[in-house]
N, C-alpha and C. Protein backbone atom coordinates (compact mmCIF):
# COMPACT_ATOMS: atom_id res chain seq x y z
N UNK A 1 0.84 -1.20 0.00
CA UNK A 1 0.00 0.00 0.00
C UNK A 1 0.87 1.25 0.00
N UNK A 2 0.30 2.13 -0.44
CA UNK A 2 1.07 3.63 -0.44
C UNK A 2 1.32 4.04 1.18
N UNK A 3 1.10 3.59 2.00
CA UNK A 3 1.31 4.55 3.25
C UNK A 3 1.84 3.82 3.79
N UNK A 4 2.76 2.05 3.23
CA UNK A 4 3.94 2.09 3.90
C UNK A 4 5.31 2.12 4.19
N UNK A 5 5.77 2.66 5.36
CA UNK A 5 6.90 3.07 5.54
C UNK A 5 8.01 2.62 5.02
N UNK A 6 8.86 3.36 4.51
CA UNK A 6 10.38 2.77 3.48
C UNK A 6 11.47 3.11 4.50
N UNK A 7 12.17 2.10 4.72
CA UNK A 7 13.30 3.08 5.32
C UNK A 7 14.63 2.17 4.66
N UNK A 8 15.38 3.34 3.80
CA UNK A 8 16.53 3.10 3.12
C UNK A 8 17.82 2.62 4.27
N UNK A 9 18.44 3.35 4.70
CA UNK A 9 19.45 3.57 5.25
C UNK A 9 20.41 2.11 6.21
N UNK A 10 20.95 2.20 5.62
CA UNK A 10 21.36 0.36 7.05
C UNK A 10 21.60 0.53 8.69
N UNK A 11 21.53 -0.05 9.02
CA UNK A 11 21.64 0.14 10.57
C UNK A 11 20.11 -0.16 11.03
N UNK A 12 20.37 0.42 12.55
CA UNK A 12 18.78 0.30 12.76
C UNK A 12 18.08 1.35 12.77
N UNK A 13 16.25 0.46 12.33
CA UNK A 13 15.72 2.16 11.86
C UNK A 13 14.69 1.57 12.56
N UNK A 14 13.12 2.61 12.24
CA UNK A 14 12.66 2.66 13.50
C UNK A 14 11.33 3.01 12.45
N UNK A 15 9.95 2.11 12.72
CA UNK A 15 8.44 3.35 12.33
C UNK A 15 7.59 2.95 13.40
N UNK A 16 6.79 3.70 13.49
CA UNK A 16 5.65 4.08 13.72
C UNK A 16 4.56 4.14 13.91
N UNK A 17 3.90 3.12 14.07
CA UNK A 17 2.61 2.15 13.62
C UNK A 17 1.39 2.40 14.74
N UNK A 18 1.78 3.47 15.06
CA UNK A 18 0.26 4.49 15.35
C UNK A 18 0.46 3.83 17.50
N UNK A 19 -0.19 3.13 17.99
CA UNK A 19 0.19 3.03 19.22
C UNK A 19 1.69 2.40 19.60
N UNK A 20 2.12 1.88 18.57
CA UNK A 20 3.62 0.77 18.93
C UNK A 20 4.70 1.59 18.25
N UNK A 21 5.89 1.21 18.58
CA UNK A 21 7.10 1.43 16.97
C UNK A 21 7.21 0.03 17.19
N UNK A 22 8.05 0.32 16.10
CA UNK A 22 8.39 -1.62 15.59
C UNK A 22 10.00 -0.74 15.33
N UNK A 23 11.27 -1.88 15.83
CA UNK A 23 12.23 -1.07 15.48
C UNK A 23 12.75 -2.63 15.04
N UNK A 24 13.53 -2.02 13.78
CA UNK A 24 14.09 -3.42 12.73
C UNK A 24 15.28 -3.18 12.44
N UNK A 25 16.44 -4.15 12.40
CA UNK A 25 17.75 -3.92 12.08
C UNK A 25 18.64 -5.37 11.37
N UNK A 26 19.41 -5.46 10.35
CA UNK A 26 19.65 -6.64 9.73
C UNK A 26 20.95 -6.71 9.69
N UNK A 27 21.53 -7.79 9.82
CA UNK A 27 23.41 -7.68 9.69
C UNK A 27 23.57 -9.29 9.14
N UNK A 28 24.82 -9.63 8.75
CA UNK A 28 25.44 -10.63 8.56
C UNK A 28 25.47 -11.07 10.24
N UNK A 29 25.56 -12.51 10.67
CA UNK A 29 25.75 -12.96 11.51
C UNK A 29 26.85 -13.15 11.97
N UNK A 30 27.85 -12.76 11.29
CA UNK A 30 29.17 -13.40 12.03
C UNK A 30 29.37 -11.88 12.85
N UNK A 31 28.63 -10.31 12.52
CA UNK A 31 28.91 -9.65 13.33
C UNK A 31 28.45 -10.15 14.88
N UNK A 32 27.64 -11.13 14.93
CA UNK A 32 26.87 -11.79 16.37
C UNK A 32 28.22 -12.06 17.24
N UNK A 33 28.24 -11.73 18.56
CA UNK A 33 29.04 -11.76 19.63
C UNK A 33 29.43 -13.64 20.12
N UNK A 34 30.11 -14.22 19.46
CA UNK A 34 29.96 -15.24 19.14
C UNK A 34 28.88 -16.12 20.63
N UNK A 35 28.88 -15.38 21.69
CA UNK A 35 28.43 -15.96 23.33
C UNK A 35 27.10 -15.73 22.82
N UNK A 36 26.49 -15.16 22.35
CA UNK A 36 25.28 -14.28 21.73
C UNK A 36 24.69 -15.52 21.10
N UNK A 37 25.54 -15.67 19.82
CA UNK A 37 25.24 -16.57 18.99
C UNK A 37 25.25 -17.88 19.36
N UNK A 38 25.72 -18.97 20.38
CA UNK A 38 26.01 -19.66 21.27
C UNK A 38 24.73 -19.81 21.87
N UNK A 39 23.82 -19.09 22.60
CA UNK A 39 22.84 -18.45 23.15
C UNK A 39 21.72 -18.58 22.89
N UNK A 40 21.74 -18.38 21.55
CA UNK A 40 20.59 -18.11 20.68
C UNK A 40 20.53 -19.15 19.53
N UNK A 41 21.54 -20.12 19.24
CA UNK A 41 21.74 -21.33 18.43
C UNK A 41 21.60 -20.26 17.05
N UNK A 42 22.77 -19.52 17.07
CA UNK A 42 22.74 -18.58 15.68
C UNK A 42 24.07 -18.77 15.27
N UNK A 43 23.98 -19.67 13.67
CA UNK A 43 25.33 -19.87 13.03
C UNK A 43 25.83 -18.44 12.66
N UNK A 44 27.16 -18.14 13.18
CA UNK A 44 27.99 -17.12 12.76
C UNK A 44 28.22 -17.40 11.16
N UNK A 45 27.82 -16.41 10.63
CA UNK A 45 28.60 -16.82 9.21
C UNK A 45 28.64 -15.32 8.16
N UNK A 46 28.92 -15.14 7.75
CA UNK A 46 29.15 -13.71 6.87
C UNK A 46 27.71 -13.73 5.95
N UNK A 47 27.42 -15.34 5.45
CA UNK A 47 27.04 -15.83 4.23
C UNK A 47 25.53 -16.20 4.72
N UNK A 48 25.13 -15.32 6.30
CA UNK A 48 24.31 -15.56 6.64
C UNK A 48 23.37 -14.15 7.39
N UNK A 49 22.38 -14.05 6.59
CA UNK A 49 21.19 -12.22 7.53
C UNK A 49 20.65 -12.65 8.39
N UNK A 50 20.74 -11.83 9.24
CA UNK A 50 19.54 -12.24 10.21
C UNK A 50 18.74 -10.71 10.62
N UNK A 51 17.51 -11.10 10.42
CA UNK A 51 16.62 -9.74 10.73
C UNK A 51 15.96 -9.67 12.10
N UNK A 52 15.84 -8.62 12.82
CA UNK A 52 15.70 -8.40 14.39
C UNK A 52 14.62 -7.26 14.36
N UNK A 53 13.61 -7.64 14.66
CA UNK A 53 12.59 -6.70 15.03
C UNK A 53 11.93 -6.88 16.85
N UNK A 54 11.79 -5.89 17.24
CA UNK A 54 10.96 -5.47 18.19
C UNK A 54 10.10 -4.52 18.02
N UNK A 55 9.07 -4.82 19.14
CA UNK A 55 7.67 -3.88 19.23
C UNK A 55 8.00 -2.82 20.53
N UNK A 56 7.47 -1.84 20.33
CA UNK A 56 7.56 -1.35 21.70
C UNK A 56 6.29 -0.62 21.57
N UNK A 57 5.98 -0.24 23.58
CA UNK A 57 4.38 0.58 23.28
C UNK A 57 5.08 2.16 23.26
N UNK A 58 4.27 2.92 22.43
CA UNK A 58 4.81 4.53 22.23
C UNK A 58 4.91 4.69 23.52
N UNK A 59 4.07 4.44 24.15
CA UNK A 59 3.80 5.64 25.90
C UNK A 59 4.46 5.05 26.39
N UNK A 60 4.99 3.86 26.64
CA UNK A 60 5.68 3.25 28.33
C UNK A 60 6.90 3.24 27.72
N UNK A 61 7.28 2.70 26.08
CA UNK A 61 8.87 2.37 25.78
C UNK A 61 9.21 0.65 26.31
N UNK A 62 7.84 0.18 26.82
CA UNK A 62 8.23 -1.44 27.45
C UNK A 62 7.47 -2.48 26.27
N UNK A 63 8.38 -2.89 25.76
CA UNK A 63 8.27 -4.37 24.72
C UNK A 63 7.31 -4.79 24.75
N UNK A 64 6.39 -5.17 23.74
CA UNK A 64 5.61 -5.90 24.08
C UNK A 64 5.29 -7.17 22.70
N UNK A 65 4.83 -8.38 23.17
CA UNK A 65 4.48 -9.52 22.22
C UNK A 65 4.19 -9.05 20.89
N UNK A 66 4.27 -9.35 19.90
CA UNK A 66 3.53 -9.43 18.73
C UNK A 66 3.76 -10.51 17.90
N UNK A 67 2.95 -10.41 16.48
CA UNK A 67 2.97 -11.33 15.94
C UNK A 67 3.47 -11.48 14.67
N UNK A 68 4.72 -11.54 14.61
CA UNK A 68 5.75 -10.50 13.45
C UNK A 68 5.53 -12.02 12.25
N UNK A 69 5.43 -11.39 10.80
CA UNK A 69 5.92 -12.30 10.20
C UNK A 69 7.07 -11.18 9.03
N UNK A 70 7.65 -12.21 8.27
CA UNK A 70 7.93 -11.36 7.77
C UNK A 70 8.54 -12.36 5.46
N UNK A 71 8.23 -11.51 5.06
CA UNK A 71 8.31 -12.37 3.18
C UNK A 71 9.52 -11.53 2.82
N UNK A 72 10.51 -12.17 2.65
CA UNK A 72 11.66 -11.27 1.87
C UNK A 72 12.06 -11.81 1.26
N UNK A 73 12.95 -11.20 -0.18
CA UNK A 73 12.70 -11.28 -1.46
C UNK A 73 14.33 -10.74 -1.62
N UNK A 74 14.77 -11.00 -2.94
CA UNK A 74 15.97 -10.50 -3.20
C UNK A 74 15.45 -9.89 -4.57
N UNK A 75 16.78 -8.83 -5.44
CA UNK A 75 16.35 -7.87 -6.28
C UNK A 75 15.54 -8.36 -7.18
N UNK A 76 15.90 -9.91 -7.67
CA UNK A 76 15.06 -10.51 -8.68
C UNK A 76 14.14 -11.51 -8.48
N UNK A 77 13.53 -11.06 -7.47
CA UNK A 77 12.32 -11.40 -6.71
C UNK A 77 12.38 -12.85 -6.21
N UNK A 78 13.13 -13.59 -6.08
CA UNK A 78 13.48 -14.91 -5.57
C UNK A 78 13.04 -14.37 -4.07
N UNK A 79 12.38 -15.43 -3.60
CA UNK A 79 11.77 -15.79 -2.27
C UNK A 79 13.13 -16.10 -1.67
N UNK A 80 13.36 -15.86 -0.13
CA UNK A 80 13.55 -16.71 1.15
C UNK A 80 13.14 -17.05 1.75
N UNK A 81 13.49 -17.98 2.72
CA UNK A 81 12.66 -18.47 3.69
C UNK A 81 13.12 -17.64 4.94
N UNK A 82 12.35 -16.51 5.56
CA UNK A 82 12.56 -16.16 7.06
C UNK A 82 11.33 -16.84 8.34
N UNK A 83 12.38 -17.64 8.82
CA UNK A 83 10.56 -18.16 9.85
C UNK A 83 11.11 -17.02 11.00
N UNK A 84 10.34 -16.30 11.60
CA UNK A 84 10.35 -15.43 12.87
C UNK A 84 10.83 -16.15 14.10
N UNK A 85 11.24 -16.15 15.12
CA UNK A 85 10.89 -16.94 16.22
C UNK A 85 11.24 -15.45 17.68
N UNK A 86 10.56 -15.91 18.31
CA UNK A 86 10.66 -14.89 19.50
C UNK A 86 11.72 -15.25 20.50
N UNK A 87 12.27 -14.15 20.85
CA UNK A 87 13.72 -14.14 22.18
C UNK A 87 12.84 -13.48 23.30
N UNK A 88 13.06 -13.60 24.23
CA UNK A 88 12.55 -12.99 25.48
C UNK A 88 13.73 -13.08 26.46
N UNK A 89 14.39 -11.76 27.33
CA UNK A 89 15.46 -12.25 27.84
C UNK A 89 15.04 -11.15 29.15
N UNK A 90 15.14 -11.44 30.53
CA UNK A 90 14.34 -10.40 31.75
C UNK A 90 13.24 -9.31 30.68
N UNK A 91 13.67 -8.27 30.38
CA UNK A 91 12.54 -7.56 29.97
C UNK A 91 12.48 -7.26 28.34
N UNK A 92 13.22 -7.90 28.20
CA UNK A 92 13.23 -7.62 26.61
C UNK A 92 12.46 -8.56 25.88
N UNK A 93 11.36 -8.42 24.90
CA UNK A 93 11.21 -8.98 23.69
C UNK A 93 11.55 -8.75 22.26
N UNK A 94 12.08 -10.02 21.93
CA UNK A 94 12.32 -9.05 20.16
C UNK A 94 12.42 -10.60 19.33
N UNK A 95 12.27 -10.50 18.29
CA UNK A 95 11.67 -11.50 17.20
C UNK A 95 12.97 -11.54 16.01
N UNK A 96 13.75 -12.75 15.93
CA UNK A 96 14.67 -13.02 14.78
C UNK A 96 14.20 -13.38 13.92
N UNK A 97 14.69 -13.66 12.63
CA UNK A 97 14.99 -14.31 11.71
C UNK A 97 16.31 -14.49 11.02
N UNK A 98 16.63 -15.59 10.63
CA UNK A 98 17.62 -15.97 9.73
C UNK A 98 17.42 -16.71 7.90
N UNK A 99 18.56 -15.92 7.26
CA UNK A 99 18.53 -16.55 6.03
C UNK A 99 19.56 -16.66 5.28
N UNK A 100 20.50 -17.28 4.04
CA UNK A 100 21.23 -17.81 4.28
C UNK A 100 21.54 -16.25 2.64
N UNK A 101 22.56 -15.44 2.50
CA UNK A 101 22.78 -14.02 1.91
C UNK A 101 24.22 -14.28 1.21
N UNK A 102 24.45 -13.87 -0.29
CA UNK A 102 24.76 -14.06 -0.83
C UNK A 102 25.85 -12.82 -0.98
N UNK A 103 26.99 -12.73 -1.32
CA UNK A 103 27.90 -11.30 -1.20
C UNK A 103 27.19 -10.40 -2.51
N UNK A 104 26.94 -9.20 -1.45
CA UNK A 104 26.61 -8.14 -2.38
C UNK A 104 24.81 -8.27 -2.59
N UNK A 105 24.33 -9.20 -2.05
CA UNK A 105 22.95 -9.46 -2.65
C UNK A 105 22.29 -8.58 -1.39
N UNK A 106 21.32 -7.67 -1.95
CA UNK A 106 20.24 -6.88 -1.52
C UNK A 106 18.79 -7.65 -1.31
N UNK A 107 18.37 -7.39 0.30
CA UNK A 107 16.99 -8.47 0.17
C UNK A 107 16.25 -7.27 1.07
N UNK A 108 15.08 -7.56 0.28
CA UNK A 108 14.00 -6.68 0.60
C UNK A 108 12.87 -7.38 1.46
N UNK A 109 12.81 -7.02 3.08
CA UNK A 109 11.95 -7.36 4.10
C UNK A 109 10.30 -6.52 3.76
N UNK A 110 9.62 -7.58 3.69
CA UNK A 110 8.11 -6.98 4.25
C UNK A 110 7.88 -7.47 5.05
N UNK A 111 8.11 -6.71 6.40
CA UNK A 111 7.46 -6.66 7.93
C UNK A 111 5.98 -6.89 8.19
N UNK A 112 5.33 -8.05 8.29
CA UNK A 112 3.95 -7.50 9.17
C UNK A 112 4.05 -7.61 10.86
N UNK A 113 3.80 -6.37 11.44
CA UNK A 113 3.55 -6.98 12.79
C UNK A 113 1.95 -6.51 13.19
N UNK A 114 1.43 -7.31 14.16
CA UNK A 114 0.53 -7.35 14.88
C UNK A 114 0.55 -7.52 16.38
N UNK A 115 0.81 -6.15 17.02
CA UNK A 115 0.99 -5.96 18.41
C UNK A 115 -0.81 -6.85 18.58
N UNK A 116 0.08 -7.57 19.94
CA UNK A 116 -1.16 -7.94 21.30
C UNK A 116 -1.64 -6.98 21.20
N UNK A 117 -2.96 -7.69 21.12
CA UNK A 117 -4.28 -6.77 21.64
C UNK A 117 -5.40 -5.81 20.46
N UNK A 118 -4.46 -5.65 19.17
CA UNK A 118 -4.13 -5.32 17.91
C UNK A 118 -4.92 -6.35 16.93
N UNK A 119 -6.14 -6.01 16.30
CA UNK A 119 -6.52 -6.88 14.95
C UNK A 119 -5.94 -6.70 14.05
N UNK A 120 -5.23 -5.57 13.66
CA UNK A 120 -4.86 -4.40 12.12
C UNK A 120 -3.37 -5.45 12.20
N UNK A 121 -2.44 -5.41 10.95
CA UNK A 121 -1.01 -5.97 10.95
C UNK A 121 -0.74 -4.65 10.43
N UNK A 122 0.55 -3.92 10.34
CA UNK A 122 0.96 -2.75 10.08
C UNK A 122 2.22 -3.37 9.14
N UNK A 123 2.28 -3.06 7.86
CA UNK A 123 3.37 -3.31 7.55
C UNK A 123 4.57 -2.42 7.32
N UNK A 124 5.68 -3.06 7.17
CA UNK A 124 7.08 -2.12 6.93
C UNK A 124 7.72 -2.72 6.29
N UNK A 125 8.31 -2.26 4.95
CA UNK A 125 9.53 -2.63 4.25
C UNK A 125 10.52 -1.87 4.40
N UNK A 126 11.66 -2.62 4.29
CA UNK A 126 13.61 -2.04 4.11
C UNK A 126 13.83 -2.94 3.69
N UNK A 127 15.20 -2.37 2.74
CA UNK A 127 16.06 -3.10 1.76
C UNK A 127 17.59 -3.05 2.57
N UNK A 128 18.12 -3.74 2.12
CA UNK A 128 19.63 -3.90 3.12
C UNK A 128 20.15 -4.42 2.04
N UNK A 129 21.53 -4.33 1.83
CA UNK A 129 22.66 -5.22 1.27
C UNK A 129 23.56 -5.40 1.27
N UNK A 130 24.08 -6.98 1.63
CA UNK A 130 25.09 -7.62 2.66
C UNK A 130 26.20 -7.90 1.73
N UNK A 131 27.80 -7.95 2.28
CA UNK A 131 28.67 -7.62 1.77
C UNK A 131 29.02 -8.88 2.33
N UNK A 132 29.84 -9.79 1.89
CA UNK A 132 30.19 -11.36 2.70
C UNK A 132 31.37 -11.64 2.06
N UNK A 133 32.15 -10.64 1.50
CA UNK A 133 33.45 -10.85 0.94
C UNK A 133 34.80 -9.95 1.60
């Protein structure tokens, strides 16, 4: 749809989704702290994205559940497979995915999340592209 949010830039970015933000950020895995990755049963590998979203509520700033999925695509529209799965660690929630990124290849995330409590899914796309050489 036209009203949703693009955000170019790499690193982590951040929208808006009327009571929540959803904040999303993607890297090669071998930047993962290898204890991290250990942790979280996340293969370090250059040759590998992993996408990180959390919800937060606007007013409190405290995490909350949702129901993230997410379809990403590379420039020439080839599918991946991202399955979501949720981390919960004392107060934090936030939702991974992994997929297996090719040097130089650009993959384009469509975010749906659906905060608890929430019928509407809000979507968000960003494009990223991973360097593994």
């Amino acid at each position: 749809s036209a009203s949703t949010p693009t955000a170019e830039p790499a690193g982590n970015s951040s929208a808006d989704i009327g009571d929540h933000v959803v904040h999303f950020s993607a890297l090669s895995t071998d930047q993962i702290p290898p204890e991290v990755a250990r942790a979280y049963n996340i293969v370090r590998s250059k040759n590998r994205a992993m996408l990180n979203v959390s919800v937060l509520d606007e007013k409190t700033g405290t995490p909350v559940t949702a129901l993230v999925t997410v379809k990403t695509t590379n420039l020439t529209g080839q599918l991946k497979t991202v399955i979501m799965r949720k981390i919960e660690e004392q107060t934090a929630i936030y939702y991974i995915g992994e997929t297996p990124v090719a040097n130089r290849e650009t993959l384009i995330f469509d975010i749906s999340v659906t905060p608890e409590g929430k019928t509407n899914a809000s979507d968000i796309r960003f494009k990223q592209q991973f360097y593994s050489d």
